[in-house]
Protein backbone atom coordinates (compact mmCIF):
# COMPACT_ATOMS: atom_id res chain seq x y z
CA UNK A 1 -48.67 124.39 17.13
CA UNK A 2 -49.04 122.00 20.00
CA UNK A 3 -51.05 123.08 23.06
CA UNK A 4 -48.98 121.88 25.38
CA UNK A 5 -44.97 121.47 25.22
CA UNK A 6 -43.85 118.94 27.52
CA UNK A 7 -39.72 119.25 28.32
CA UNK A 8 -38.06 115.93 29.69
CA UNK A 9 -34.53 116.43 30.35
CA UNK A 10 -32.49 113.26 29.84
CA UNK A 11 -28.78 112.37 31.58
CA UNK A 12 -28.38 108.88 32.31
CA UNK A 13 -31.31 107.48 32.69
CA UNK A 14 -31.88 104.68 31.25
CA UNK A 15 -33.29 102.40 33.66
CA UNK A 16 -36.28 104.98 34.34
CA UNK A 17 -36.78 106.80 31.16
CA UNK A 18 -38.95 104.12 29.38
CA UNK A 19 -41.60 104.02 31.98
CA UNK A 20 -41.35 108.02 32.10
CA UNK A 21 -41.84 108.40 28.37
CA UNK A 22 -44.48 105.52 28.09
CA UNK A 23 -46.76 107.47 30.65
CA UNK A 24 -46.45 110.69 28.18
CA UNK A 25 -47.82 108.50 25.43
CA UNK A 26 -50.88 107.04 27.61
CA UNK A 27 -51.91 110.74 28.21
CA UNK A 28 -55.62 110.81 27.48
CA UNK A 29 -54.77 114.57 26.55
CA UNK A 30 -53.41 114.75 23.07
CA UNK A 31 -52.21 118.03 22.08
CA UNK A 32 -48.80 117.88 23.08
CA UNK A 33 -45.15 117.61 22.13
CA UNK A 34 -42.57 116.20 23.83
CA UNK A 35 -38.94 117.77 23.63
CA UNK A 36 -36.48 115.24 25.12
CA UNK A 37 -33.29 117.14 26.14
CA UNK A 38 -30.42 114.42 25.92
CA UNK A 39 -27.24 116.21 28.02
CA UNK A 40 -24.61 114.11 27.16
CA UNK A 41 -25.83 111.37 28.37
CA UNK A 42 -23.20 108.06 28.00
CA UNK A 43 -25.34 105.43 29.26
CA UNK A 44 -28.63 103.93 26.32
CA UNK A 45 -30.44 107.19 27.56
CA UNK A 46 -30.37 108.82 24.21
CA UNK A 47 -31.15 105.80 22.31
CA UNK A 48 -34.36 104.93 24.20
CA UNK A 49 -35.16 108.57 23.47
CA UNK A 50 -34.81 108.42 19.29
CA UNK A 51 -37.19 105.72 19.48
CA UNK A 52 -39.61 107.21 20.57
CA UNK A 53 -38.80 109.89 18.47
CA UNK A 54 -38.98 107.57 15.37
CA UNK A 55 -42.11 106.12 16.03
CA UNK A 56 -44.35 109.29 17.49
CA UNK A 57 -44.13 112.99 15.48
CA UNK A 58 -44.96 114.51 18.88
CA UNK A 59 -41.82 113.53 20.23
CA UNK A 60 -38.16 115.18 19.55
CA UNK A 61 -34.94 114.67 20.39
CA UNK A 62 -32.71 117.39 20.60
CA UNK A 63 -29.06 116.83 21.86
CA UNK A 64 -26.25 118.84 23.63
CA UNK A 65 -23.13 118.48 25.82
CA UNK A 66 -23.68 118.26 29.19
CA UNK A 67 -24.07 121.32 30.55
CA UNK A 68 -26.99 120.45 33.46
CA UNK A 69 -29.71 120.36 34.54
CA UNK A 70 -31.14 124.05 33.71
CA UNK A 71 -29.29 124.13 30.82
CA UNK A 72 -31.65 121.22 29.38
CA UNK A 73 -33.90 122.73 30.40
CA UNK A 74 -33.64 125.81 29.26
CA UNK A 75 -32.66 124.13 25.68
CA UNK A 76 -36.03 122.57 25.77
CA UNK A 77 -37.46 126.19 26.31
CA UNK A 78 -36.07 127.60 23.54
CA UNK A 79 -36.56 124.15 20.92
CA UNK A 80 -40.71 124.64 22.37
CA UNK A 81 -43.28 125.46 20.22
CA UNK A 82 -46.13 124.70 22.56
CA UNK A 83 -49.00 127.53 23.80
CA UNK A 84 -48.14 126.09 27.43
CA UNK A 85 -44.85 124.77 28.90
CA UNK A 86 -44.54 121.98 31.39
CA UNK A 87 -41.36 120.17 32.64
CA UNK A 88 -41.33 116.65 33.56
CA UNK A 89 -38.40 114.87 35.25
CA UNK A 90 -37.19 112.17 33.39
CA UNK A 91 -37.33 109.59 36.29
CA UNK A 92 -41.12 110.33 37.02
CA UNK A 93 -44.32 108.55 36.00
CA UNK A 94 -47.43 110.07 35.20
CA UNK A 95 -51.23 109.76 35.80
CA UNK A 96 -52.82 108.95 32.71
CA UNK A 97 -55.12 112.16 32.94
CA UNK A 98 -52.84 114.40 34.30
CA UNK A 99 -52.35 116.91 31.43
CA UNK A 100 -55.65 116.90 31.01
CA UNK A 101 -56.55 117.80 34.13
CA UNK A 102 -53.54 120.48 34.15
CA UNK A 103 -54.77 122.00 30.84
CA UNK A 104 -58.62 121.98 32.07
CA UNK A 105 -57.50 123.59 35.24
CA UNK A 106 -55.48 126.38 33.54
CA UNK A 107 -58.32 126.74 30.67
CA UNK A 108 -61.12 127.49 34.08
């Protein structure tokens, strides 16, 4: 089991969701999954997203129709596995450090 689940919701984002998933990889903490929620997208969206899937076990693709927002969300809630949850926005860029510093701050 993964420490921490990370949930990215996916709809059409192709032109962001490269940089979004490369900053999950860079993550100097380790112990994580990452449970892309594609909602329909129709744009490249779920492509980028099974590539990432190919090349890295800690990341998984799981696809439905759209049905928004919380609905992805609350897909990637149930497909978790992860001790801790955390959402991430699929147009957002982390820190390389961040989960660490989330999980440190949550393990104090």
């Amino acid at each position: 089991m993964a420490r921490l689940s990370v949930i990215v919701p996916v709809y059409n984002v192709e032109d962001y969701l490269e940089e979004c998933l490369d900053s999950v990889v860079a993550q100097t903490f380790t112990d994580f999954e990452c449970v892309m929620v594609d909602d329909g997208s129709t744009d490249a969206s779920a492509a980028i997203a099974e590539r990432y899937a190919a090349r890295d076990e800690r990341f998984r693709l799981v696809t439905q129709e759209n049905g928004g927002l919380s609905k992805a969300r609350n897909t990637g809630i149930d497909q978790s596995r992860g001790e801790l949850l955390v959402f991430l926005d699929s147009d957002d860029v982390l820190p390389v450090n961040a989960y660490e510093l989330l999980v440190g701050a949550l393990d104090q």
